[in-house]
Structures are given as C-alpha cells and as structure tokens.
Protein backbone atom coordinates (compact mmCIF):
# COMPACT_ATOMS: atom_id res chain seq x y z
CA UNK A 1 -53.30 98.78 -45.82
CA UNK A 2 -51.18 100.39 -48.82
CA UNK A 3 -52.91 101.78 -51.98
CA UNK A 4 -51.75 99.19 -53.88
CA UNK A 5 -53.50 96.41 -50.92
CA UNK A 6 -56.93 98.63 -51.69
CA UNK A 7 -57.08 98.78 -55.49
CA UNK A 8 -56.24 94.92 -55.60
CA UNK A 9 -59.36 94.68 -53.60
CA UNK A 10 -61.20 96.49 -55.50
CA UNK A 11 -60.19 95.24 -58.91
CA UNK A 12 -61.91 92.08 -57.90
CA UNK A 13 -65.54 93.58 -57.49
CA UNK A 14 -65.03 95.76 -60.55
CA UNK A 15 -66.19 93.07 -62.68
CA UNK A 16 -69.36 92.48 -60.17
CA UNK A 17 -70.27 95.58 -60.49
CA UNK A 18 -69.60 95.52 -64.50
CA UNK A 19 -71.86 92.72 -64.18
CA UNK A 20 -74.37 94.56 -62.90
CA UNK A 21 -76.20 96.18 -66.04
CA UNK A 22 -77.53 92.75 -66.83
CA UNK A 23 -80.04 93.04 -63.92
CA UNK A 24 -83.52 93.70 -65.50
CA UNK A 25 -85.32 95.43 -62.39
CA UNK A 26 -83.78 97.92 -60.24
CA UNK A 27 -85.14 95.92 -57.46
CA UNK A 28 -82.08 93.07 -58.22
CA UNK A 29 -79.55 95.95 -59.28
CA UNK A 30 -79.95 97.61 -55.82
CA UNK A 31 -79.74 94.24 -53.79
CA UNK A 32 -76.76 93.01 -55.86
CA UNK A 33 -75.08 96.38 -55.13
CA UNK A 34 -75.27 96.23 -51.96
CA UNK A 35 -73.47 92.76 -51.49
CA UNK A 36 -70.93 93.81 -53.22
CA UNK A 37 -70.08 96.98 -51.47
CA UNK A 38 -71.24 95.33 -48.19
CA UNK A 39 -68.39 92.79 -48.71
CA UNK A 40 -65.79 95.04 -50.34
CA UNK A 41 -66.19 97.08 -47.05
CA UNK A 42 -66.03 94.16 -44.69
CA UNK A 43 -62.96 93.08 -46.59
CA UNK A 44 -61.30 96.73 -46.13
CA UNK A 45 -61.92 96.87 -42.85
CA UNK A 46 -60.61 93.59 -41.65
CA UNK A 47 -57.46 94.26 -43.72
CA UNK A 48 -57.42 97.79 -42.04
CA UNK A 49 -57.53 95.95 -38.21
CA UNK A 50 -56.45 93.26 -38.44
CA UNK A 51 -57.01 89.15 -38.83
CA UNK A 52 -60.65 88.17 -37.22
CA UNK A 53 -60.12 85.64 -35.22
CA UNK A 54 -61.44 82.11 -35.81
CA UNK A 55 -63.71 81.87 -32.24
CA UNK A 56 -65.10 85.80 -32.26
CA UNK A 57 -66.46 85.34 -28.41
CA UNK A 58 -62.84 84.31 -27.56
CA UNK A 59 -61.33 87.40 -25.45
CA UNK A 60 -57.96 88.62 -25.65
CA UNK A 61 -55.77 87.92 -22.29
C-alpha cells in the first residue's frame, strides 16, 4: 500500500468523522467513532494483505 493508496482511504472517513460533532451524547460520538476507525482499519489491512477471499473457510492448496 503506497501513501498515496492510505490517504485516499482516509479522505473518505474524514468527512465521518467531520460529521461527528453533530452527535448530542458522548455515548453516540464514541460508538460512531469506533465504526469508523473499526472499518478504516479493516480496510487498511486488507489492502495491506491482500484480497479476502469470497468463501473465508476455503483453504489455500
């Protein structure tokens, strides 16, 4: 993954997370948070490895 890959990634849950100071209680702030870093890391990882595969229980030969 270049630099370029990651900030592209990024970008797209900057405007989440702008999003973000609309939440009245912390409670909703927190939880929202975490989705979106949850996913931005999922997303950085699978870049970083490689393509999941459609069937994950199928095993490489």
């Amino acid at each position: 993954m270049s630099k370029a890959e990651y900030l592209a990634l990024a970008e797209q849950k900057y405007n989440d997370l702008q999003d973000l100071k609309k939440k009245v209680t912390f409670y909703d702030y927190e939880k929202s948070f975490e989705e979106i870093w949850m996913d931005l890391g999922r997303q950085v990882l699978e870049k970083n490895l490689s393509q999941v595969p459609t069937d994950r229980r199928k095993k490489k030969a």
